[in-house]
Structure formats: C-alpha cells, structure tokens
N, C-alpha and C. Protein backbone atom coordinates (compact mmCIF):
# COMPACT_ATOMS: atom_id res chain seq x y z
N UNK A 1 8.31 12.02 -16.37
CA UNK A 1 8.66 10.64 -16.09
C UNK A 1 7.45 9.76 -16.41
N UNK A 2 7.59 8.69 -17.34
CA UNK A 2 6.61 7.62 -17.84
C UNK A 2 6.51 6.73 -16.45
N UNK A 3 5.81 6.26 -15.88
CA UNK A 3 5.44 5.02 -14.71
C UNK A 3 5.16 3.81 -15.21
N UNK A 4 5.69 2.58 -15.54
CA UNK A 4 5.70 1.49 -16.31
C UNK A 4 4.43 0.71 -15.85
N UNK A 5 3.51 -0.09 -16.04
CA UNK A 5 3.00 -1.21 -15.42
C UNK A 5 3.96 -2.16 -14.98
N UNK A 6 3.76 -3.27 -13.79
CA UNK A 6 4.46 -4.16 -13.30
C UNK A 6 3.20 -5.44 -14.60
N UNK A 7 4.23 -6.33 -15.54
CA UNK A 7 3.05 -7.09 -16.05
C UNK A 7 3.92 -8.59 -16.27
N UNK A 8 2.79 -9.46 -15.97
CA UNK A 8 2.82 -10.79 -15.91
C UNK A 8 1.67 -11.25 -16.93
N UNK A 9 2.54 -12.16 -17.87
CA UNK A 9 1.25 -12.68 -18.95
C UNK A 9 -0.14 -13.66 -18.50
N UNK A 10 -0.68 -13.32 -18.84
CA UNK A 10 -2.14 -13.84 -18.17
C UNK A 10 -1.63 -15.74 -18.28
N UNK A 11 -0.80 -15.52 -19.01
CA UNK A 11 -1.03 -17.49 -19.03
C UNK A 11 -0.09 -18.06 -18.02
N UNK A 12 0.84 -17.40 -17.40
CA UNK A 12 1.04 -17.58 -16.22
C UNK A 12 0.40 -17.63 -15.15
N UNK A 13 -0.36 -16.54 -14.70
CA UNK A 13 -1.33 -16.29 -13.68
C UNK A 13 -2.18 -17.50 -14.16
N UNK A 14 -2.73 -18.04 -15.23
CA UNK A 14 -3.62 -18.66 -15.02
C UNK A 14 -3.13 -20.36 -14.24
N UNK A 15 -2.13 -20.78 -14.96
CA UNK A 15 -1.68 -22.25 -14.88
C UNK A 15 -0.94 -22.18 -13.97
N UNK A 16 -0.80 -20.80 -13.22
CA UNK A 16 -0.38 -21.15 -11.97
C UNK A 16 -0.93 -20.49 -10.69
N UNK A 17 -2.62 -20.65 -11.16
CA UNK A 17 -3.55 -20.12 -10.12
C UNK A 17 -2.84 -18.92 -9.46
N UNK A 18 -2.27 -18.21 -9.72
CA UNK A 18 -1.58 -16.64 -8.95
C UNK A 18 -2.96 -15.47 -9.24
N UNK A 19 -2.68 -14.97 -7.85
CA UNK A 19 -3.35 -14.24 -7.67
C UNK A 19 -2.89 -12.48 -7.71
N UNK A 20 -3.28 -11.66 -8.02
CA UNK A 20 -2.45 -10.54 -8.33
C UNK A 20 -2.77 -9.86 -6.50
N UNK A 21 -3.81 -10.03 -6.05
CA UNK A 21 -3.61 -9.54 -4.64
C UNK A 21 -3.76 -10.27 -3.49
N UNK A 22 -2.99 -11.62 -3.80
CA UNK A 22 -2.77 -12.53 -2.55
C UNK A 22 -1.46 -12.58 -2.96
N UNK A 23 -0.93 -12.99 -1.76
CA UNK A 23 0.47 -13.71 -1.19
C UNK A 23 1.16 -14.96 -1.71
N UNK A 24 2.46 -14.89 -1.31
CA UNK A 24 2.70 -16.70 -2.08
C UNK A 24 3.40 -16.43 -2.91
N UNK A 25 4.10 -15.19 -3.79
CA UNK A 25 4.50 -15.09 -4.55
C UNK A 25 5.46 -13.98 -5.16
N UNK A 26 6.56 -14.20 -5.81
CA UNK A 26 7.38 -12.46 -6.04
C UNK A 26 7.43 -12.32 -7.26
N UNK A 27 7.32 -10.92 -7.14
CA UNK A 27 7.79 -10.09 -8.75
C UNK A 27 9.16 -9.19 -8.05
N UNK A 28 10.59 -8.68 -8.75
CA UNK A 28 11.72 -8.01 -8.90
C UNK A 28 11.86 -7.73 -9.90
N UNK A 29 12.43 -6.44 -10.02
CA UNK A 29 12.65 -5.71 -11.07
C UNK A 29 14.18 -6.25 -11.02
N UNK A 30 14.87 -6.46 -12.33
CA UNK A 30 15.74 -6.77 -12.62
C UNK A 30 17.07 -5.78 -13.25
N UNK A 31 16.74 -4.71 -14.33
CA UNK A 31 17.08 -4.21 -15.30
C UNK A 31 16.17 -3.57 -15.79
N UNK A 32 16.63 -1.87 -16.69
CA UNK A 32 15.55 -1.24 -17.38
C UNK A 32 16.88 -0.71 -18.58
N UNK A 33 16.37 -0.84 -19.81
CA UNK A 33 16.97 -0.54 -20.73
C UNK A 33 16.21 0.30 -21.91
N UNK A 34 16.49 1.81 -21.71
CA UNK A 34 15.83 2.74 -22.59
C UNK A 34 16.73 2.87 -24.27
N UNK A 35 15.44 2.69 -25.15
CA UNK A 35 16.74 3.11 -26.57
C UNK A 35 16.60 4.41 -27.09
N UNK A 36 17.01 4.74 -27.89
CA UNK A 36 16.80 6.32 -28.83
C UNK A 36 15.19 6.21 -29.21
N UNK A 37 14.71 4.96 -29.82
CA UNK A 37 13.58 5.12 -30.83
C UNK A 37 12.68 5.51 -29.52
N UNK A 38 12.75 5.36 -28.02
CA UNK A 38 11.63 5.89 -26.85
C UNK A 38 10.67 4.42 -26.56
N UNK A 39 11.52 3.23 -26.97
CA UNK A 39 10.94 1.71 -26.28
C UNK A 39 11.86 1.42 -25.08
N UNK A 40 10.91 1.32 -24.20
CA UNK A 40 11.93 0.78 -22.78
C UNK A 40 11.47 -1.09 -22.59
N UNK A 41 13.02 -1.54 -22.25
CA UNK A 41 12.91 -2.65 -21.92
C UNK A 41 13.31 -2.92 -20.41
N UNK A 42 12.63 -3.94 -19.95
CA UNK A 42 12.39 -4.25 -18.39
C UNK A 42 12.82 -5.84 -18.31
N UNK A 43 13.55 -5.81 -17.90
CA UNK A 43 13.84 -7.06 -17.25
C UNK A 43 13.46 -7.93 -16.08
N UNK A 44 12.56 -8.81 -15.48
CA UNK A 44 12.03 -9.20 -14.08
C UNK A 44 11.65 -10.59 -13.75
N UNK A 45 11.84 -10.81 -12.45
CA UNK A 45 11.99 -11.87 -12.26
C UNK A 45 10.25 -12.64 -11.23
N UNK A 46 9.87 -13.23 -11.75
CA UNK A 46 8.44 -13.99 -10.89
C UNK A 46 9.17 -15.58 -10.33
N UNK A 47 8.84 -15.29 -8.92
CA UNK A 47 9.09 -16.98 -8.59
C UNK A 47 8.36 -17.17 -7.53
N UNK A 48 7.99 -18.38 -7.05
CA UNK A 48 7.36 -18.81 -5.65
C UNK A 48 7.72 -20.17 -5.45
N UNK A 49 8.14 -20.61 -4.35
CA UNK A 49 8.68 -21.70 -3.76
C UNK A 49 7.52 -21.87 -2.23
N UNK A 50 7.59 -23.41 -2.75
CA UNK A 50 6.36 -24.11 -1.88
C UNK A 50 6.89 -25.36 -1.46
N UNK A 51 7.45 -25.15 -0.31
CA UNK A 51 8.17 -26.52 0.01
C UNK A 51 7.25 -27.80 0.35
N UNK A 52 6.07 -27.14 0.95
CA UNK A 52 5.27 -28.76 0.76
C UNK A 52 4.68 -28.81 -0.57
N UNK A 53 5.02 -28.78 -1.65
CA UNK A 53 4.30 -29.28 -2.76
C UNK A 53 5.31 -30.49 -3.95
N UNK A 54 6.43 -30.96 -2.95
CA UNK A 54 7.14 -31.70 -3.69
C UNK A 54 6.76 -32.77 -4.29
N UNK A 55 7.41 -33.21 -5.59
CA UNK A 55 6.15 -33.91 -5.86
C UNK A 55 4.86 -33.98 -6.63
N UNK A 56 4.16 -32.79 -6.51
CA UNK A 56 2.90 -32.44 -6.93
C UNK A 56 2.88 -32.00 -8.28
N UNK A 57 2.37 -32.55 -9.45
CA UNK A 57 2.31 -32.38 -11.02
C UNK A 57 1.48 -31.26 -10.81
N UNK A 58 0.44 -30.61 -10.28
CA UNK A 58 0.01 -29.55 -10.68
C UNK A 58 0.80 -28.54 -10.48
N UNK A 59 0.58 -27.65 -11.56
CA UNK A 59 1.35 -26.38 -11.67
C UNK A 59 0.50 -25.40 -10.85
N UNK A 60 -0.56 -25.36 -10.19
CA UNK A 60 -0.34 -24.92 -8.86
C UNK A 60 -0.17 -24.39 -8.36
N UNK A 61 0.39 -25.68 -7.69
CA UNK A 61 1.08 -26.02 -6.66
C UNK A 61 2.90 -26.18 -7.10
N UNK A 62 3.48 -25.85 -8.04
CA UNK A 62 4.80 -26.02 -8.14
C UNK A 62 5.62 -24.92 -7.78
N UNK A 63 6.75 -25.11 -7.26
CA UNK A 63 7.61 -24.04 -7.42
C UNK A 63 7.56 -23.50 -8.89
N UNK A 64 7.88 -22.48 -9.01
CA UNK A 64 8.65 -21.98 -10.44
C UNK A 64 9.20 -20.68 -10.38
N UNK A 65 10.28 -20.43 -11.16
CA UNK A 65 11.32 -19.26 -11.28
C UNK A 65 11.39 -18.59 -12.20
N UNK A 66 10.69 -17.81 -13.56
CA UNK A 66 11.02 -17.31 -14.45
C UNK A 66 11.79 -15.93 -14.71
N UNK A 67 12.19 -15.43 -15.98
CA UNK A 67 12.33 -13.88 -16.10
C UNK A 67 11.85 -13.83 -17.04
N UNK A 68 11.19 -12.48 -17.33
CA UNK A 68 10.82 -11.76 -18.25
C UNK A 68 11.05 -10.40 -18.81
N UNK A 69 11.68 -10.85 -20.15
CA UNK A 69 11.94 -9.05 -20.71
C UNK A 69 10.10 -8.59 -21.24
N UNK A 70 10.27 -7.73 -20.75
CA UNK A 70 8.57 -6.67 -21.36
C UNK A 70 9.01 -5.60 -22.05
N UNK A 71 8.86 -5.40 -23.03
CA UNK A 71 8.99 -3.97 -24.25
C UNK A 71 8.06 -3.40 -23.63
N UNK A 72 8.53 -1.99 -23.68
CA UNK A 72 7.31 -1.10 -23.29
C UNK A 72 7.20 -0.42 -24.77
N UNK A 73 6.76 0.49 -25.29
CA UNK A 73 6.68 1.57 -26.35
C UNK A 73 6.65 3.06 -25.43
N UNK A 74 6.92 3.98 -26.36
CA UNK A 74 7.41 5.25 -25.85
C UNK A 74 6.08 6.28 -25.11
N UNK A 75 4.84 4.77 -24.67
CA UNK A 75 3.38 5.57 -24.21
C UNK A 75 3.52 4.99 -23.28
N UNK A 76 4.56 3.94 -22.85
CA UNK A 76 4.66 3.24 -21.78
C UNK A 76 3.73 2.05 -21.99
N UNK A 77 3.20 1.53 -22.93
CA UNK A 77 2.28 0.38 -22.68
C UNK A 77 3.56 -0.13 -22.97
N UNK A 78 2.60 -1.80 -22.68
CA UNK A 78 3.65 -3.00 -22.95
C UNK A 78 3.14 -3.51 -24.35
N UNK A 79 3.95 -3.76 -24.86
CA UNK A 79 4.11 -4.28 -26.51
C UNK A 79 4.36 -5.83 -26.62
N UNK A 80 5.24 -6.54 -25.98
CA UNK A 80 5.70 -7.65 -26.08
C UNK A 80 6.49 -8.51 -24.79
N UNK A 81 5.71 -9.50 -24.65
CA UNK A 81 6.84 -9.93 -23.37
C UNK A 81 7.77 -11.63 -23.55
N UNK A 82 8.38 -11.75 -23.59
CA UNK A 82 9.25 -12.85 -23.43
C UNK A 82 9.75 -13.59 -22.14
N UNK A 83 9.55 -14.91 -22.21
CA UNK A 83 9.31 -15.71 -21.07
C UNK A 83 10.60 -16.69 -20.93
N UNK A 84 11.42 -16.83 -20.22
CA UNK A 84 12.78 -18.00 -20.05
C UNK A 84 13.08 -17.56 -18.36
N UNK A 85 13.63 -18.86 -18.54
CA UNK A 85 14.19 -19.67 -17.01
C UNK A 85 13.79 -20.53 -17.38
N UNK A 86 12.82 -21.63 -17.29
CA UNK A 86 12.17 -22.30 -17.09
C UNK A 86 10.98 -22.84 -17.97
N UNK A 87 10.61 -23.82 -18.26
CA UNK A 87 9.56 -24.17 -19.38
C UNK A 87 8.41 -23.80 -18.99
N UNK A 88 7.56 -23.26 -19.38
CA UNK A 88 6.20 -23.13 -19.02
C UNK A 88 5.78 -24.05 -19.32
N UNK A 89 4.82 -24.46 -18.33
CA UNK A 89 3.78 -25.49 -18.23
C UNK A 89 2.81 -25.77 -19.85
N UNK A 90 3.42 -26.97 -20.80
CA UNK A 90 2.73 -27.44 -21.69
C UNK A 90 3.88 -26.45 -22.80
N UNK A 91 4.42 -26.47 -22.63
CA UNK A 91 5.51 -25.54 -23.34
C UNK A 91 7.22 -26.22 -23.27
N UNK A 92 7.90 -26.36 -24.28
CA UNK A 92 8.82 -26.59 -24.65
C UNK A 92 9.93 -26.12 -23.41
N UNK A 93 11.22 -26.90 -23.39
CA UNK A 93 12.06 -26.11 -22.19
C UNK A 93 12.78 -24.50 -22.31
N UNK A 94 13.67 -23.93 -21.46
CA UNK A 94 14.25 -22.94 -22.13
C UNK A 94 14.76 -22.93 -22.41
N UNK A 95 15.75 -22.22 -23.78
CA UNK A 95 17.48 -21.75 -23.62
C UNK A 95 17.95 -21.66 -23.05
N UNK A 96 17.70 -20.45 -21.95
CA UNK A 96 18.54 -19.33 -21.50
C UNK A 96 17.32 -20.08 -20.13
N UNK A 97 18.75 -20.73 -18.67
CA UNK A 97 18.11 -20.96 -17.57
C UNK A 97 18.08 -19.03 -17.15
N UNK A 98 17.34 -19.48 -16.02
CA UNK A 98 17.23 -18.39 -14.87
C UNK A 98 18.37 -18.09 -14.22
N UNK A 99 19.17 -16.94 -14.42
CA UNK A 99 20.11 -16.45 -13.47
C UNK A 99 19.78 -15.69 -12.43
N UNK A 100 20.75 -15.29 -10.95
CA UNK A 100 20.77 -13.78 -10.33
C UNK A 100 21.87 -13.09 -11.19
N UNK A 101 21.70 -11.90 -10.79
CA UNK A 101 22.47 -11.04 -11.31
C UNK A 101 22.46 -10.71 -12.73
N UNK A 102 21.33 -11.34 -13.63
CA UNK A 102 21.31 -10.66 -15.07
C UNK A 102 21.52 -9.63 -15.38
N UNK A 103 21.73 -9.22 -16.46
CA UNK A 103 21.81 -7.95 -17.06
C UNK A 103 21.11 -7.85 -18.40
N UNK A 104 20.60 -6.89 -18.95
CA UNK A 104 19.75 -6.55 -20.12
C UNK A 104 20.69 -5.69 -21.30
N UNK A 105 20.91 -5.70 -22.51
CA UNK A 105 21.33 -4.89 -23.52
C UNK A 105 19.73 -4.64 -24.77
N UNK A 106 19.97 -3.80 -25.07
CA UNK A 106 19.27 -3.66 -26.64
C UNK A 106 20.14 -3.24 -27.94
N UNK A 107 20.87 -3.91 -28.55
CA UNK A 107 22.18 -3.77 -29.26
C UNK A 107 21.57 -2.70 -30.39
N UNK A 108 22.45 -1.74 -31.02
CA UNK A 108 21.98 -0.63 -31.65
C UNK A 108 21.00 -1.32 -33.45
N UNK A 109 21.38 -2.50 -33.21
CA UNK A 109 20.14 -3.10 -34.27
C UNK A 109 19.23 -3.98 -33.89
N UNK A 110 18.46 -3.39 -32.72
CA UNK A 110 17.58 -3.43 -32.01
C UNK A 110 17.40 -4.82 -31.26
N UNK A 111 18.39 -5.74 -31.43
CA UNK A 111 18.68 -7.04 -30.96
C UNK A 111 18.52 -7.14 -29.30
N UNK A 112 18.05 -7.88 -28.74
CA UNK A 112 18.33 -8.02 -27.31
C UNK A 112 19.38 -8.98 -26.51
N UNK A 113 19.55 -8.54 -25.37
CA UNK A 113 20.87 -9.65 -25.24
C UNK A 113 20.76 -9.77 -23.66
N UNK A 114 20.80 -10.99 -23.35
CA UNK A 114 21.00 -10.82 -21.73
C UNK A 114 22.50 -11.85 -21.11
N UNK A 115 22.85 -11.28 -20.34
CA UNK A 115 23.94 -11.58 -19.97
C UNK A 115 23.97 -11.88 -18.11
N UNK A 116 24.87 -12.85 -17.84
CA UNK A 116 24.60 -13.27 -16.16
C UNK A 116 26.27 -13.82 -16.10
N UNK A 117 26.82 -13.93 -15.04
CA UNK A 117 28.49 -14.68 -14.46
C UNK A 117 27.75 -15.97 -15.13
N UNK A 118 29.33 -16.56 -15.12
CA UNK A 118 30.41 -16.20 -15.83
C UNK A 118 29.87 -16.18 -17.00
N UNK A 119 29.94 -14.82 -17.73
CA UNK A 119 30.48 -14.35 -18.73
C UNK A 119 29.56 -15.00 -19.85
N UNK A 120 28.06 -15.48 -19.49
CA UNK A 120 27.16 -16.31 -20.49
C UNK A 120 26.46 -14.68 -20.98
N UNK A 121 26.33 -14.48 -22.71
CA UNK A 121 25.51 -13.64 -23.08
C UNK A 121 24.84 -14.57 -24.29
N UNK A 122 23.38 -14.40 -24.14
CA UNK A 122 22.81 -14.49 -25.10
C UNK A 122 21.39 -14.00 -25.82
C-alpha cells in the first residue's frame, strides 16, 4: 500500500497566512481515483470560515472554500495540483464553484471530470 501526502500548494498557505500546525482550518478527503498507467488522483476539500472577519479585504483573514484534484504518480509523489471553487486571491474566478458531495472520474483518455447534484459534470 502507497501512503499519499495530504498537499496544499504553497500559494495558498501563503496568501492565506495558514499554518500547517495551527488551527483555524480544514483539509477532507473527497475522492481517490486510481488508473491502469499507476497515477492516483485525489480529490479534497480546504476551507476556513471566520465569522468576525466580514468585511475584511485581507485574504487572511477571509473565509475561503476550495477543492483540489492532486495527481499523484505511481511513487506516490504529487505531480500536479488543480485549484477551483473559488478564485484565488489575485487570480481570475472559477468555472467549476465548490460543491458537497463531488465526485472524481479519470476518463480512459486520461481526461478528468468532476461531477456534484444535480447532475453538473465537468
């Protein structure tokens, strides 16, 4: 059995002052999707809600909700991660908002696909 890292892109942690061993904040595993070629994909969700910071332009101090698919490769590192829900700070908005209940595919031409009620895949 491979043991994945739990990983968050550093440019998150940074612009949003997170700390990897303080409080204030969640990571959930969402979805894990293994293919033939031995790349696993991970699906997960980072959010923290700060009710006194309404209001407040620093990112911070903001709520925020994202998911992230992470490629692993078949050594278990992470290869690539992809960021939606939500715009990152100094960054364009998303496509694809933040759902519960997502789901992950890797279509057999290596395409990714995520899917949430009602019935949105993309």
């Amino acid at each position: 059995m491979t043991v994945l890292p739990i990983t968050v892109p550093e440019a998150l942690l940074d612009v949003h002052h997170l700390d990897p061993e303080a409080g204030g904040w969640g990571f959930r595993i969402d979805h894990t999707v293994a293919t033939a070629a031995g790349d696993t994909y991970v699906l997960t969700g980072l959010r923290r809600y700060r009710a006194h910071a309404a209001g407040s332009a620093d990112p911070a101090e903001q709520d925020f909700g994202y998911q992230l698919i992470t490629r692993h490769g078949p050594d278990g590192k992470p290869t690539a991660t992809a960021v939606f829900g939500q715009a990152v700070p100094g960054g364009g908005p998303s496509a694809i908002p933040e759902r519960d209940a997502t789901t992950l595919a890797v279509l057999p031409d290596g395409a990714v696909a995520v899917s949430s009620k009602p019935g949105s895949t993309r």
